[in-house]
C-alpha atoms as a PDB file:
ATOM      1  CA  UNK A   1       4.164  -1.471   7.708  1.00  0.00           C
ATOM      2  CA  UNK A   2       0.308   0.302   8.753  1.00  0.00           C
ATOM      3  CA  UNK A   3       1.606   3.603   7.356  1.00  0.00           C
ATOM      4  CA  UNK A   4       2.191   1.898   3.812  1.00  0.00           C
ATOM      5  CA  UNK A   5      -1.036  -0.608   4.130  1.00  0.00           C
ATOM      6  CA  UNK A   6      -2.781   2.788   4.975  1.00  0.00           C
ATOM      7  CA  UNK A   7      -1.586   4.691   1.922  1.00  0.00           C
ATOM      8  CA  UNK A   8      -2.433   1.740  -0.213  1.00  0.00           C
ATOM      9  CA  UNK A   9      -6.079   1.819   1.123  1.00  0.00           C
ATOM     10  CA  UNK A  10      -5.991   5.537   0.595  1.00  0.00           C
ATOM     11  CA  UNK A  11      -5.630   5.096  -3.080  1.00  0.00           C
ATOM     12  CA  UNK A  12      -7.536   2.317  -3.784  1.00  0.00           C
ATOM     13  CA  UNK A  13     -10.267   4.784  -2.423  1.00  0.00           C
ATOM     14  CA  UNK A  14      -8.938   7.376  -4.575  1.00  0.00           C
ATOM     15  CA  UNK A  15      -9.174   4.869  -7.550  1.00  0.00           C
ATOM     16  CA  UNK A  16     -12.829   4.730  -6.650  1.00  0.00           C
ATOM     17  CA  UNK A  17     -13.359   8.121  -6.761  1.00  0.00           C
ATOM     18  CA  UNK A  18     -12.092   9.024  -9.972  1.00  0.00           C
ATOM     19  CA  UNK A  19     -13.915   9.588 -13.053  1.00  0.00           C
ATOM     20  CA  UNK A  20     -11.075   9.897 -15.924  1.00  0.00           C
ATOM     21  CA  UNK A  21      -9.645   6.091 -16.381  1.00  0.00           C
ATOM     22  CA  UNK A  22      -5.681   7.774 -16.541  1.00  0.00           C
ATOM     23  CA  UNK A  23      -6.294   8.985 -12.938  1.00  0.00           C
ATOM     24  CA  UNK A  24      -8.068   5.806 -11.730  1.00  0.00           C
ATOM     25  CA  UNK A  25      -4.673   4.467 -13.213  1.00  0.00           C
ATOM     26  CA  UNK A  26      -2.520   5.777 -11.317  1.00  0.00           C
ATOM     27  CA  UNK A  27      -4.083   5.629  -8.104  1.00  0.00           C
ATOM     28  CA  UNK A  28      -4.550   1.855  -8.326  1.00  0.00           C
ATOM     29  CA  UNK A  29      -0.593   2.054  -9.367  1.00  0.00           C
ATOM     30  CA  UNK A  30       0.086   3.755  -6.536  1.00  0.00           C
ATOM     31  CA  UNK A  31      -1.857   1.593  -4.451  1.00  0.00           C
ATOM     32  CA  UNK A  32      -0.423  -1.936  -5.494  1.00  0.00           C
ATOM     33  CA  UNK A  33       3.184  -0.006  -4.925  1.00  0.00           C
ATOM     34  CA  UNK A  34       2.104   0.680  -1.017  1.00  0.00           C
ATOM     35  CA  UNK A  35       0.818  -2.474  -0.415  1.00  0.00           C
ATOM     36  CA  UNK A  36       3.594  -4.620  -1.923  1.00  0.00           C
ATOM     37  CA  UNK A  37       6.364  -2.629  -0.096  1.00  0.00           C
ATOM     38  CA  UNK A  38       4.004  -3.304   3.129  1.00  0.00           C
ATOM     39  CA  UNK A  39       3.881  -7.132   2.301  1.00  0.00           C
ATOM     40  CA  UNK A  40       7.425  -6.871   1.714  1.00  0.00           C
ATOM     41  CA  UNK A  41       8.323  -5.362   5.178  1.00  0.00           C
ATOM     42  CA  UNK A  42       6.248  -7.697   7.104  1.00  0.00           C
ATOM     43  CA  UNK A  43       7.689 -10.578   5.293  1.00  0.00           C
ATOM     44  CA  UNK A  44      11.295  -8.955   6.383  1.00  0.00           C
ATOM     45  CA  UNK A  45      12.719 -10.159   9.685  1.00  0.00           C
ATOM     46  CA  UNK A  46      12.683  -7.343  12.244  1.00  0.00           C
ATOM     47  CA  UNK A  47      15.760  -7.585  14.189  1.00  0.00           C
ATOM     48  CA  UNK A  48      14.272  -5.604  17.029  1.00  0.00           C
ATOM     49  CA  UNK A  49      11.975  -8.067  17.770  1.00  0.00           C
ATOM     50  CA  UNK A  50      12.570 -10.954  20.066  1.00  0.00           C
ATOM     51  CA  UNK A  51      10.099 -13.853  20.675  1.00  0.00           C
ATOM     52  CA  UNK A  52       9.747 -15.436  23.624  1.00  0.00           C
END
């Protein structure tokens, strides 16, 4: 789940970068894609965990 939050912060600061709007885009594509498989993974029950 931090590995795809991470890349979805990574492009949103690529989407800042970016001059041409087809580039800016992408990246922010690319960014909502990361962070809704994140959400989606921490919203999944991990069955490796065990609460006390």
């Amino acid at each position: 789940m931090e590995r795809l939050s991470t890349l979805g912060n990574a492009f949103r600061y690529l989407a800042w970068l970016q001059i041409e709007p087809r580039a800016r885009r992408e990246a922010l594509v690319n960014m909502e894609g990361h962070l809704a498989q994140a959400l989606a993974k921490a919203a999944a029950p991990n069955p490796r965990y065990f609460p006390l």
